[in-house]
PDB file of N, CA and C in Angstrom:
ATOM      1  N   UNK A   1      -5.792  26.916   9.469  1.00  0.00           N
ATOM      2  CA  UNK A   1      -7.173  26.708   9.127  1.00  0.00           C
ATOM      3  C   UNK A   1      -8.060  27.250  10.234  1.00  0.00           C
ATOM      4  N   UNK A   2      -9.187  27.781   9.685  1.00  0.00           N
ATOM      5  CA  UNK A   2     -10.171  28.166  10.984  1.00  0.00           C
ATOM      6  C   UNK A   2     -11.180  27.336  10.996  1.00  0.00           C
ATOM      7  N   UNK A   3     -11.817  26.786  12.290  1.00  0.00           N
ATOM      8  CA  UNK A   3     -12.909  25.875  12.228  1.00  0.00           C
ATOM      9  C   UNK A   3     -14.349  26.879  11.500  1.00  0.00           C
ATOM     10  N   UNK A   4     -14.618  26.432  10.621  1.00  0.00           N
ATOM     11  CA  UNK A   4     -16.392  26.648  10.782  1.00  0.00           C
ATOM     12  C   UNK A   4     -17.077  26.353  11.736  1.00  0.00           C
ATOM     13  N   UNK A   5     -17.288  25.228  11.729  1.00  0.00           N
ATOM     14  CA  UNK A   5     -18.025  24.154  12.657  1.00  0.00           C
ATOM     15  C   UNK A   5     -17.482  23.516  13.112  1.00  0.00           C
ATOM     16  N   UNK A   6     -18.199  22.176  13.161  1.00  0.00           N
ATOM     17  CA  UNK A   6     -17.852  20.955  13.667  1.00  0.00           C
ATOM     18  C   UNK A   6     -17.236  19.628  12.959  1.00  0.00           C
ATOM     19  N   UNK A   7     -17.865  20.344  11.364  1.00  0.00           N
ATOM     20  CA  UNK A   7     -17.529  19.496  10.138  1.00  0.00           C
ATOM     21  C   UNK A   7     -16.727  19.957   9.241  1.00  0.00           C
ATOM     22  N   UNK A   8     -16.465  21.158   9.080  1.00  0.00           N
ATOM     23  CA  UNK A   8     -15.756  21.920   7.943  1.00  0.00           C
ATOM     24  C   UNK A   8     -14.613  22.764   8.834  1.00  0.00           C
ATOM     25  N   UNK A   9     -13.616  22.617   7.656  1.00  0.00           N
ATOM     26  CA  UNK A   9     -12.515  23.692   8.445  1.00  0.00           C
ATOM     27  C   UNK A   9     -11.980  24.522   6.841  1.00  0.00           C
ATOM     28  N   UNK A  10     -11.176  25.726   6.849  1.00  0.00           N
ATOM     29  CA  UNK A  10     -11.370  26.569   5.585  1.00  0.00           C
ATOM     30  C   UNK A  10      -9.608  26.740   5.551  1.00  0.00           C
ATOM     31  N   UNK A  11      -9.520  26.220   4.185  1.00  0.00           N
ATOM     32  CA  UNK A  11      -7.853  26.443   3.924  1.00  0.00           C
ATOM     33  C   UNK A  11      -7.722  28.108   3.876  1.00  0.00           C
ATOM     34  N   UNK A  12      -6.261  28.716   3.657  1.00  0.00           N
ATOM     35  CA  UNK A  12      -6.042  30.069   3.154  1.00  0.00           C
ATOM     36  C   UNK A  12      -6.978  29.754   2.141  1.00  0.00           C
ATOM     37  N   UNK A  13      -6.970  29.144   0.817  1.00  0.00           N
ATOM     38  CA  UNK A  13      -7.314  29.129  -0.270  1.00  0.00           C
ATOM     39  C   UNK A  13      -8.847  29.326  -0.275  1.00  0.00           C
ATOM     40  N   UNK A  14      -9.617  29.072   0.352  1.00  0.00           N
ATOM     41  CA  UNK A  14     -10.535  29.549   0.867  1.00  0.00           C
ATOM     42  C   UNK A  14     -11.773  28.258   0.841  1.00  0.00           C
ATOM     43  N   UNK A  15     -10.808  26.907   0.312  1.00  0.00           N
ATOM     44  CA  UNK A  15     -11.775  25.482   0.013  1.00  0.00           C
ATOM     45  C   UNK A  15     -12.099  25.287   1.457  1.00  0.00           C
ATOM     46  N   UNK A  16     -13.501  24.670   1.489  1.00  0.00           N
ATOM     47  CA  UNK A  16     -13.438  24.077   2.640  1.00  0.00           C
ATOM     48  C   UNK A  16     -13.514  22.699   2.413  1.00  0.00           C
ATOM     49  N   UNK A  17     -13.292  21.983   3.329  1.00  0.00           N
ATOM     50  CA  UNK A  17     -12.737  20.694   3.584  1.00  0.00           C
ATOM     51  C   UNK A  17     -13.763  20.092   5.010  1.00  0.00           C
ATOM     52  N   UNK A  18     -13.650  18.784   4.729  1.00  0.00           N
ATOM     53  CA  UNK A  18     -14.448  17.776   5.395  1.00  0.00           C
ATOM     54  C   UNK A  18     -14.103  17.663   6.878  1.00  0.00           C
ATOM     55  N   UNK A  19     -14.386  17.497   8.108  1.00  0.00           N
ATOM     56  CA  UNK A  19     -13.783  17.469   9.092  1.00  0.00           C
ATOM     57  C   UNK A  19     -14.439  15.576  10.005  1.00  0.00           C
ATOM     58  N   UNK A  20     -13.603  14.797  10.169  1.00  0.00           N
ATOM     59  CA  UNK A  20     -14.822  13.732  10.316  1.00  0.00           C
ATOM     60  C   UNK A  20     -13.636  13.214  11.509  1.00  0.00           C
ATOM     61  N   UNK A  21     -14.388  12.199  12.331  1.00  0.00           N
ATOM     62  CA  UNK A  21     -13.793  11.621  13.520  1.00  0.00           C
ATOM     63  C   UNK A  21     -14.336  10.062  13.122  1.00  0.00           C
ATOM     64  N   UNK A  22     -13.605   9.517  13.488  1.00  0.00           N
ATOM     65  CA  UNK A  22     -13.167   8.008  13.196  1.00  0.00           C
ATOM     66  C   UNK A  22     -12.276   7.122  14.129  1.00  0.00           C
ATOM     67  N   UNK A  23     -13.386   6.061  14.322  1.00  0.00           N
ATOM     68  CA  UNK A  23     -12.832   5.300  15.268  1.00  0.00           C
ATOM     69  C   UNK A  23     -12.456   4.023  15.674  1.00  0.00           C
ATOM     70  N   UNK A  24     -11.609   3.237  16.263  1.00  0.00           N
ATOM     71  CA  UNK A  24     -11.492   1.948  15.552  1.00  0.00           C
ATOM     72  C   UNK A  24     -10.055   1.148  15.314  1.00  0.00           C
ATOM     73  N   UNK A  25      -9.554  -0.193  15.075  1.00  0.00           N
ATOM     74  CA  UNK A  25      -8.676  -0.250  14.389  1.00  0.00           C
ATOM     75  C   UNK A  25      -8.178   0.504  13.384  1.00  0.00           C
ATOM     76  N   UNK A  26      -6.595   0.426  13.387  1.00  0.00           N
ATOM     77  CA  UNK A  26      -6.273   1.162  11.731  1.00  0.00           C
ATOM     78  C   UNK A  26      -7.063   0.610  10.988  1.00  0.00           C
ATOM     79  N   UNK A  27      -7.464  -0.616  10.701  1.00  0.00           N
ATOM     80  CA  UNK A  27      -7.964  -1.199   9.067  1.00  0.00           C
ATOM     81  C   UNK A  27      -9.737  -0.490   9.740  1.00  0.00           C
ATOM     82  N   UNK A  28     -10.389  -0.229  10.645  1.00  0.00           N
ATOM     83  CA  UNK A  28     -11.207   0.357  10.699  1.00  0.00           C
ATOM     84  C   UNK A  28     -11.061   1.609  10.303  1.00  0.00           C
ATOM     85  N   UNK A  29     -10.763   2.146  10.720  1.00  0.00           N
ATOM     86  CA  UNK A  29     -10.789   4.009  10.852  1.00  0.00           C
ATOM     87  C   UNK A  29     -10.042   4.576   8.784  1.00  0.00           C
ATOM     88  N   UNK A  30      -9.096   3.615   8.362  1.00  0.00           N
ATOM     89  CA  UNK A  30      -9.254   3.737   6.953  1.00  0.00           C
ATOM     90  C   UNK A  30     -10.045   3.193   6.399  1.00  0.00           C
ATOM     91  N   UNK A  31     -11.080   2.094   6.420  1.00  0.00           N
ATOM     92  CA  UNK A  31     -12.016   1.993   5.894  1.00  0.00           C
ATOM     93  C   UNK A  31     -13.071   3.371   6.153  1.00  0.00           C
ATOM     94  N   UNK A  32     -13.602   3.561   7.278  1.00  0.00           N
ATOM     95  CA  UNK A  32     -14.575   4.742   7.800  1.00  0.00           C
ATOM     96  C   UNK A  32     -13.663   5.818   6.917  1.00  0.00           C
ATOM     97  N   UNK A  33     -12.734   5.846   6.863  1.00  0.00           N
ATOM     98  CA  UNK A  33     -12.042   7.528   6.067  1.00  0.00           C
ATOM     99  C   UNK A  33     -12.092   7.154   4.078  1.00  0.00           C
ATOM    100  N   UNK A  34     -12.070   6.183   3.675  1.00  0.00           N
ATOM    101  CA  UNK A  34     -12.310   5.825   2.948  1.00  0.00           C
ATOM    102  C   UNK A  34     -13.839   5.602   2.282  1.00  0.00           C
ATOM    103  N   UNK A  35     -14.873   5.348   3.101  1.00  0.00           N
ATOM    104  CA  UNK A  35     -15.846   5.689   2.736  1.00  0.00           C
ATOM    105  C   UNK A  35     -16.597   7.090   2.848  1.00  0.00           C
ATOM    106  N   UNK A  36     -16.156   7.480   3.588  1.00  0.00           N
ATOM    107  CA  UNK A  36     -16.450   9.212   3.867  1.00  0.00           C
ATOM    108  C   UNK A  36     -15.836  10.409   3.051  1.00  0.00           C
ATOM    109  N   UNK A  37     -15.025  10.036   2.062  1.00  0.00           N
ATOM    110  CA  UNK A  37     -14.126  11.139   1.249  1.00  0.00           C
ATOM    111  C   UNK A  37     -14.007  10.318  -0.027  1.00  0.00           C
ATOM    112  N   UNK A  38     -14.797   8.989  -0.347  1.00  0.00           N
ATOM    113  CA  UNK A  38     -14.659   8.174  -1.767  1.00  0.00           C
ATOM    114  C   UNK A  38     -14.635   9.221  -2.569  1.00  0.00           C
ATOM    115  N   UNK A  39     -15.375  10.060  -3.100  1.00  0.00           N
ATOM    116  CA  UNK A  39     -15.669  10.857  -4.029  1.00  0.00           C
ATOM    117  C   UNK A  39     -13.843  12.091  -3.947  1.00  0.00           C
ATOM    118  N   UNK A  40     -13.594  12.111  -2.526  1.00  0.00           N
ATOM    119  CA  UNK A  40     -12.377  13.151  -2.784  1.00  0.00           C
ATOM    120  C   UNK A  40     -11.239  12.299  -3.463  1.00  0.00           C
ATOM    121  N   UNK A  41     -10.960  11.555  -2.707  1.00  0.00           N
ATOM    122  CA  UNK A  41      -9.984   9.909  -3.237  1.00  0.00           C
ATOM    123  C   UNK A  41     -10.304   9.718  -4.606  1.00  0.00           C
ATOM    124  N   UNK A  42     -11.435   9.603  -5.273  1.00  0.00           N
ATOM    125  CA  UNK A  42     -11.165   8.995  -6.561  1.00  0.00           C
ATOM    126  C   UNK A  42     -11.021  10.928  -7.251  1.00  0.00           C
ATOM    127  N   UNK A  43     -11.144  11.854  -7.011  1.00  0.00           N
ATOM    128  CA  UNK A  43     -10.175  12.626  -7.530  1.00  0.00           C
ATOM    129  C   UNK A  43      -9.000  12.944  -7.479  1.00  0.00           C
ATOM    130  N   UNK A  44      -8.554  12.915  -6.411  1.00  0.00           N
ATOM    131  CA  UNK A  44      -7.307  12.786  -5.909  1.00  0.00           C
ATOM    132  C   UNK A  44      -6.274  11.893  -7.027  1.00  0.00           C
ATOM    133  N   UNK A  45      -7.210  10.513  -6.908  1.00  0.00           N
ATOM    134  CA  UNK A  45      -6.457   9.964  -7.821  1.00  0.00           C
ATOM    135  C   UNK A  45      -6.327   9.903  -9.114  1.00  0.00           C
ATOM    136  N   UNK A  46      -7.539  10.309  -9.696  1.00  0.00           N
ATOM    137  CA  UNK A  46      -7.552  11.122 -11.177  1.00  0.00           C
ATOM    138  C   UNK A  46      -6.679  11.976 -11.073  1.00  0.00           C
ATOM    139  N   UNK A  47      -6.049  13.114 -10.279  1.00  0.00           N
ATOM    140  CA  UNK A  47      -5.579  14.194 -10.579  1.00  0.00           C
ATOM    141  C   UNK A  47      -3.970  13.502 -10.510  1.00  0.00           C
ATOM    142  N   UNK A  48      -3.809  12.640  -9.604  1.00  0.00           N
ATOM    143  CA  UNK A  48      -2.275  12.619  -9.316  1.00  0.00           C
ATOM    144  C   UNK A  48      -2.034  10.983 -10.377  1.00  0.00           C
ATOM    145  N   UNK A  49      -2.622  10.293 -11.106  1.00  0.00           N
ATOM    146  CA  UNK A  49      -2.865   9.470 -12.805  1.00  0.00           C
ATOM    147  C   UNK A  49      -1.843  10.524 -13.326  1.00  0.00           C
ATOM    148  N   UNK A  50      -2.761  11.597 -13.423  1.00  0.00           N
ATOM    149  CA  UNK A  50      -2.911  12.659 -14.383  1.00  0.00           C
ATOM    150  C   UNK A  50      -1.372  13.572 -14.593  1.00  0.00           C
ATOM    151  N   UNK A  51      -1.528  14.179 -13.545  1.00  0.00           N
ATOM    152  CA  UNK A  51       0.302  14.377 -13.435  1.00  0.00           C
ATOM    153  C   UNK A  51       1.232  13.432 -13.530  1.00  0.00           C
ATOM    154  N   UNK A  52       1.322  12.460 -13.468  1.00  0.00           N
ATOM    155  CA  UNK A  52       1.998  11.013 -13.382  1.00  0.00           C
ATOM    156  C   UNK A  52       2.185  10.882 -14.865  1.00  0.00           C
ATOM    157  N   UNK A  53       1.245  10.697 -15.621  1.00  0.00           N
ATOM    158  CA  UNK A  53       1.434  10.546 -17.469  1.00  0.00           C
ATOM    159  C   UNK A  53       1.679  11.533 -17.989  1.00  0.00           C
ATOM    160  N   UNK A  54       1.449  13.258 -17.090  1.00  0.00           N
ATOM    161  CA  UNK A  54       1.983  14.236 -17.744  1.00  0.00           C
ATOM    162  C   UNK A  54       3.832  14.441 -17.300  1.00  0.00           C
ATOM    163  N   UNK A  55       4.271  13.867 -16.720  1.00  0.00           N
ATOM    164  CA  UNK A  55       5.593  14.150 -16.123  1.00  0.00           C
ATOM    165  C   UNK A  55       6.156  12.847 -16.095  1.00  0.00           C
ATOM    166  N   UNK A  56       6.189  11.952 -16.935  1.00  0.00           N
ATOM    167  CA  UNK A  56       6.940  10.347 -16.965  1.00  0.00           C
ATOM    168  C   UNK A  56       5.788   9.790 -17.905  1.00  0.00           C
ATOM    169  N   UNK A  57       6.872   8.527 -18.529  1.00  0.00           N
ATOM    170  CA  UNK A  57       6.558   7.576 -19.392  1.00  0.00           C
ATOM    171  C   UNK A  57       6.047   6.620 -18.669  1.00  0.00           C
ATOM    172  N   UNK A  58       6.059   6.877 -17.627  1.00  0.00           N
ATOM    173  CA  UNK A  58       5.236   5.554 -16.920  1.00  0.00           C
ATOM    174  C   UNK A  58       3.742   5.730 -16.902  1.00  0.00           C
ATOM    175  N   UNK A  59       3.658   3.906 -16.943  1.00  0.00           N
ATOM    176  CA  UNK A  59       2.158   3.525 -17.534  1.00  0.00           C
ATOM    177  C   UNK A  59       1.218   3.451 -16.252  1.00  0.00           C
ATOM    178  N   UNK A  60      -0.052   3.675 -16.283  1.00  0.00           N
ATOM    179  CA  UNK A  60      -0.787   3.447 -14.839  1.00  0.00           C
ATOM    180  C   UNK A  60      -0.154   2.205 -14.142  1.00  0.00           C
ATOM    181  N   UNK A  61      -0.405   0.786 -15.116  1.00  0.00           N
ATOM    182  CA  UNK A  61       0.022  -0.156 -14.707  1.00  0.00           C
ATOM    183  C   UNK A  61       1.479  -0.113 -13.381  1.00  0.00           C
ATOM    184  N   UNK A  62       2.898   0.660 -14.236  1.00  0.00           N
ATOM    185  CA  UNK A  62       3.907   0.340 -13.625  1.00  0.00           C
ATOM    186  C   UNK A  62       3.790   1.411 -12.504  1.00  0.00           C
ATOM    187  N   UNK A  63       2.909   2.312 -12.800  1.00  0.00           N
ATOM    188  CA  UNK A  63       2.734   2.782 -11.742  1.00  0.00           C
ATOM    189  C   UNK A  63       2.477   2.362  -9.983  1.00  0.00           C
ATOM    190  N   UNK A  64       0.995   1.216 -10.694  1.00  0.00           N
ATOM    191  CA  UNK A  64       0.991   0.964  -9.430  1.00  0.00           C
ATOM    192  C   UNK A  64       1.593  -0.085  -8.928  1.00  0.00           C
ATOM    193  N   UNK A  65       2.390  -0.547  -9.748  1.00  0.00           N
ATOM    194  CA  UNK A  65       3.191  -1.853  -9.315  1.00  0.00           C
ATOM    195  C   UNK A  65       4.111  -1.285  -8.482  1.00  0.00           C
ATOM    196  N   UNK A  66       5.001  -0.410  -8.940  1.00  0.00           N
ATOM    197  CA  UNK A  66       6.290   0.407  -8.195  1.00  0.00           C
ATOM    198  C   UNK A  66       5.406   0.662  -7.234  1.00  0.00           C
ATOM    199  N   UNK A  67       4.044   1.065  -6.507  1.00  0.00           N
ATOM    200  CA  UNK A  67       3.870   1.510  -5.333  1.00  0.00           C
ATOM    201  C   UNK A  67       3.197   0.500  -4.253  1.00  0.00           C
ATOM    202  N   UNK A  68       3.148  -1.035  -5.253  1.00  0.00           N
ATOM    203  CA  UNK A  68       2.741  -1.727  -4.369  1.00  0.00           C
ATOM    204  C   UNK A  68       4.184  -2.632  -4.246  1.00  0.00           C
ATOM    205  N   UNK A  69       5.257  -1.921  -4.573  1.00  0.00           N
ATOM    206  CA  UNK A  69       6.774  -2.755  -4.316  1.00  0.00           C
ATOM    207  C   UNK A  69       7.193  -2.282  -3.164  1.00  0.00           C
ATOM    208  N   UNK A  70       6.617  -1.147  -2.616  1.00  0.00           N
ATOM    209  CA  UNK A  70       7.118  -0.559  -1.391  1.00  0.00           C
ATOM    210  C   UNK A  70       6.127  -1.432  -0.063  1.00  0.00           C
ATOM    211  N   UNK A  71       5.084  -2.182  -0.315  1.00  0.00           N
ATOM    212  CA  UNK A  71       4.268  -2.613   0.501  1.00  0.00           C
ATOM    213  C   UNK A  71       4.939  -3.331   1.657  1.00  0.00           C
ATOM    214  N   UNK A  72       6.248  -4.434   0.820  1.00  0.00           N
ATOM    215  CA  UNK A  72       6.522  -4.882   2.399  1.00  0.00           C
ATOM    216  C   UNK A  72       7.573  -4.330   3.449  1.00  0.00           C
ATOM    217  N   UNK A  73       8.301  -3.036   2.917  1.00  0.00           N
ATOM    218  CA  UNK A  73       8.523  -2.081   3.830  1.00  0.00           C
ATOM    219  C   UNK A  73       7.597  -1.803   4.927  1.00  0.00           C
ATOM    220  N   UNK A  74       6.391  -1.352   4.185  1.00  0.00           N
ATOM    221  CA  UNK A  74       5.695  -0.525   4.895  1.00  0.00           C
ATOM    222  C   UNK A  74       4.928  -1.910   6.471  1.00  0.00           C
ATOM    223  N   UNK A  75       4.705  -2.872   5.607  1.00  0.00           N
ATOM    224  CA  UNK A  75       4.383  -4.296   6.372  1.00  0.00           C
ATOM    225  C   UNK A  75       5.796  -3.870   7.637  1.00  0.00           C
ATOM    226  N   UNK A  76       6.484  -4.467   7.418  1.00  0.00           N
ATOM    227  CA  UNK A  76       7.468  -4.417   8.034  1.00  0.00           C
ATOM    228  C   UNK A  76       8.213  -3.314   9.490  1.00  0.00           C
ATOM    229  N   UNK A  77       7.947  -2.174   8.657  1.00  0.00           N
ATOM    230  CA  UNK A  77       8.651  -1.303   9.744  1.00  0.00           C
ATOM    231  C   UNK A  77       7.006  -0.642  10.125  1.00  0.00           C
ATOM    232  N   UNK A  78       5.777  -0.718   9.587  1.00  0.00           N
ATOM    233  CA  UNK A  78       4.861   0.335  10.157  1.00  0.00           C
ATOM    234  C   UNK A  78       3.167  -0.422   9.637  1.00  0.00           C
ATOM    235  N   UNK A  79       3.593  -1.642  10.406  1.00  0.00           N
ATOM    236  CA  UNK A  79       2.443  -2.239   9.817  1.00  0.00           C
ATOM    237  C   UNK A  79       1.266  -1.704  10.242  1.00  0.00           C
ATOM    238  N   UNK A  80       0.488  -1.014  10.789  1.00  0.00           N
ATOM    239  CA  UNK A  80      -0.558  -0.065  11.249  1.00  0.00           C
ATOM    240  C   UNK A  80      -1.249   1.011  10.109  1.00  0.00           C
ATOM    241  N   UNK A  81       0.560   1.231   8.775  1.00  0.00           N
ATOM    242  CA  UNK A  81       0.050   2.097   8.374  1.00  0.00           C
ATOM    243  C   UNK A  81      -0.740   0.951   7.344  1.00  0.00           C
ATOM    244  N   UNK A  82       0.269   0.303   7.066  1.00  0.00           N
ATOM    245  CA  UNK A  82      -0.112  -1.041   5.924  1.00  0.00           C
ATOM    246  C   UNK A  82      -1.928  -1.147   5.848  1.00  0.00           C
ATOM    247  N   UNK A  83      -2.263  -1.646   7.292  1.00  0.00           N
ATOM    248  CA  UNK A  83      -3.957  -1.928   7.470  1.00  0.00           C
ATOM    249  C   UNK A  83      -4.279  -0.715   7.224  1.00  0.00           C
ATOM    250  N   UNK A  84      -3.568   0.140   7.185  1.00  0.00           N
ATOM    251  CA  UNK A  84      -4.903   1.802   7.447  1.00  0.00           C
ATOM    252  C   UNK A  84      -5.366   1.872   5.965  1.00  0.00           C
ATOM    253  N   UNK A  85      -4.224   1.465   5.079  1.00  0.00           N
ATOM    254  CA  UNK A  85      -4.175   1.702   3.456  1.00  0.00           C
ATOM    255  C   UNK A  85      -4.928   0.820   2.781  1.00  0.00           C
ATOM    256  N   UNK A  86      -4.827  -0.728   3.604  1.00  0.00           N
ATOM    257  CA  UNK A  86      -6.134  -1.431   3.135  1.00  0.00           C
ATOM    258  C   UNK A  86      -7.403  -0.963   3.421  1.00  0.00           C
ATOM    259  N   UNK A  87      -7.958  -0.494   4.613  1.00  0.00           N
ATOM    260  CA  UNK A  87      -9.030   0.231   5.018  1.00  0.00           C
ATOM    261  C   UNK A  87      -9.563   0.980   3.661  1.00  0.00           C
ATOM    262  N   UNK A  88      -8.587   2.038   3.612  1.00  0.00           N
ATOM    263  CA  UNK A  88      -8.856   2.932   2.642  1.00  0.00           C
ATOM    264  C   UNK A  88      -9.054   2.502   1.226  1.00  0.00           C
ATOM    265  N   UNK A  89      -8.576   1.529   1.031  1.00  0.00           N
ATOM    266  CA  UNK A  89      -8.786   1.033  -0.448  1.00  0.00           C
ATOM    267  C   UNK A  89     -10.150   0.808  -0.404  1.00  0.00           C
ATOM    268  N   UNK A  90     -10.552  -0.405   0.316  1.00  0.00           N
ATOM    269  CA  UNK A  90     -12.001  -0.981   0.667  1.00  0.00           C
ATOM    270  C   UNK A  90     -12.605   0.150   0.776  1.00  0.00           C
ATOM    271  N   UNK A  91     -12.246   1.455   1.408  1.00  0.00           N
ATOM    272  CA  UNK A  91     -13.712   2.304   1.667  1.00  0.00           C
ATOM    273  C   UNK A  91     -14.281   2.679   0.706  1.00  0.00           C
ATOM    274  N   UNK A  92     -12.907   3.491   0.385  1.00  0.00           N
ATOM    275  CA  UNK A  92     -12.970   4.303  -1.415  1.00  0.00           C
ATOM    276  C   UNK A  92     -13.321   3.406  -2.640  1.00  0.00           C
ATOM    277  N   UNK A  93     -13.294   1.905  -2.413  1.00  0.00           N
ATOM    278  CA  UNK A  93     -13.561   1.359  -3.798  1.00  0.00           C
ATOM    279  C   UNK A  93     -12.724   0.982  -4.497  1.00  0.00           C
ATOM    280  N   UNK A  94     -11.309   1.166  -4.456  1.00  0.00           N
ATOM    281  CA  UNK A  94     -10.070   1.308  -5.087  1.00  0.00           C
ATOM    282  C   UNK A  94      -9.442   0.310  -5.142  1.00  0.00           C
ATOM    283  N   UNK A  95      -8.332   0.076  -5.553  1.00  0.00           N
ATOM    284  CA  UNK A  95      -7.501  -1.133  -5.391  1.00  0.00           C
ATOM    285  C   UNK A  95      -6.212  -0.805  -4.638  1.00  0.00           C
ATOM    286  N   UNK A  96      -5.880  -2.065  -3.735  1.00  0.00           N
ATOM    287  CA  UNK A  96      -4.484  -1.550  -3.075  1.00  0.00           C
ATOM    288  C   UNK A  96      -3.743  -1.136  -3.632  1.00  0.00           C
ATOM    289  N   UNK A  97      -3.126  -1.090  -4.916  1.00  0.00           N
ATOM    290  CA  UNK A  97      -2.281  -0.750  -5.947  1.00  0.00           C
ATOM    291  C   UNK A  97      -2.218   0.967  -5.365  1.00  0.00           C
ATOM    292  N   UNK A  98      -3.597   1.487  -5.846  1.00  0.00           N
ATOM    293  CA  UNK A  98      -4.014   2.541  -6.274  1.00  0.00           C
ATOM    294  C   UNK A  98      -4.416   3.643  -4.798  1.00  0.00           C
ATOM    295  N   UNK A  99      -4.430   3.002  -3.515  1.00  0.00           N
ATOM    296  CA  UNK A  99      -4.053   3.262  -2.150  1.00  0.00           C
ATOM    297  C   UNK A  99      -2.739   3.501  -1.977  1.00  0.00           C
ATOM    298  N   UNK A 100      -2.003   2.431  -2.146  1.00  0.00           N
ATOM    299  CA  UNK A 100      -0.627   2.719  -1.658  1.00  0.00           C
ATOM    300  C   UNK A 100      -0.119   4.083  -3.057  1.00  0.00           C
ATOM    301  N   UNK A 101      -0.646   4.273  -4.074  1.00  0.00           N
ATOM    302  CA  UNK A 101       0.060   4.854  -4.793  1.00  0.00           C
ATOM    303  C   UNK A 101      -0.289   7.030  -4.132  1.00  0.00           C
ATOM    304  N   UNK A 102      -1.470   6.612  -3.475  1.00  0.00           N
ATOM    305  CA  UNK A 102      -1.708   8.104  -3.592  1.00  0.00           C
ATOM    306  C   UNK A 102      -0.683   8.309  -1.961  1.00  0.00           C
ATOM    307  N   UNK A 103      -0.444   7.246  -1.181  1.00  0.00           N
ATOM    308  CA  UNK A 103       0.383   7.369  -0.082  1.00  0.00           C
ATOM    309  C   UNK A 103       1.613   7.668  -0.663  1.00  0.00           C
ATOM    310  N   UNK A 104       1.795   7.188  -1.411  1.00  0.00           N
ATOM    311  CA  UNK A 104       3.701   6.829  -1.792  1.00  0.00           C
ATOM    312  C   UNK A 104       4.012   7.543  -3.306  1.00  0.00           C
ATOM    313  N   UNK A 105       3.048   8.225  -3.937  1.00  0.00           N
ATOM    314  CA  UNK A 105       3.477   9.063  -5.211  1.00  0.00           C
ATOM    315  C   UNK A 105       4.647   9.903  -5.183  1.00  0.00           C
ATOM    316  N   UNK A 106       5.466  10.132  -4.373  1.00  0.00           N
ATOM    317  CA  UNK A 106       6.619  10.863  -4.494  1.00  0.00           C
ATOM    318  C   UNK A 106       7.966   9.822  -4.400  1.00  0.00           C
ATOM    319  N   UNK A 107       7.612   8.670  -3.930  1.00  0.00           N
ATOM    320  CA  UNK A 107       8.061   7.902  -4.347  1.00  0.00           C
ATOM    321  C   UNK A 107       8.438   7.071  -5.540  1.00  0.00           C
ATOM    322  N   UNK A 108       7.376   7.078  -6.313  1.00  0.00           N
ATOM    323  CA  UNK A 108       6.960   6.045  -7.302  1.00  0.00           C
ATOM    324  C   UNK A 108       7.353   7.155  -8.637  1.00  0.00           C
TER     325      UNK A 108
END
């Protein structure tokens, strides 16, 4: 990626993308990243719904259940990331379900 600025950096593809600094506890700094990219996050998660019902019978629902079954792993061996994902839920608006799922979709 090449910097533009200070805020934008430019894929090959030629999108540019958000560049933001954040600071804080994990459950801080995913909240602050969560409110600063809400609008990318709730596409994100429209898009990866979307592939999810196009490639499996699975329902949003079991969806996000299977990705909130991995939660007390994640508690467990990397609890830092655990708070970062609550952060992010709260920023974006979302539900933990639907946090842990865009973390753990290759999982689920």
């Amino acid at each position: 990626m090449d910097a533009i600025d200070g805020t934008t950096s430019r894929a090959q593809s030629g999108r540019v993308f958000p560049k933001h600094r954040f600071a804080g506890s994990h459950l801080e700094i995913g909240e602050q990243f969560g409110e600063a990219c809400r609008d990318l996050i709730a596409s994100h998660l429209d898009k990866a719904l979307g592939r999810l019902s196009e490639r499996s019978a699975m329902s949003r629902e079991d969806a996000l259940e299977k990705a909130l079954a991995y939660r007390p792993w994640i508690q467990r061996y990397a609890a830092f990331f655990d708070d970062e994902i609550q952060g992010v839920a709260r920023g974006a608006r979302i539900s933990l379900g639907e946090a842990c799922l865009l973390q753990l979709r290759a999982e689920v």
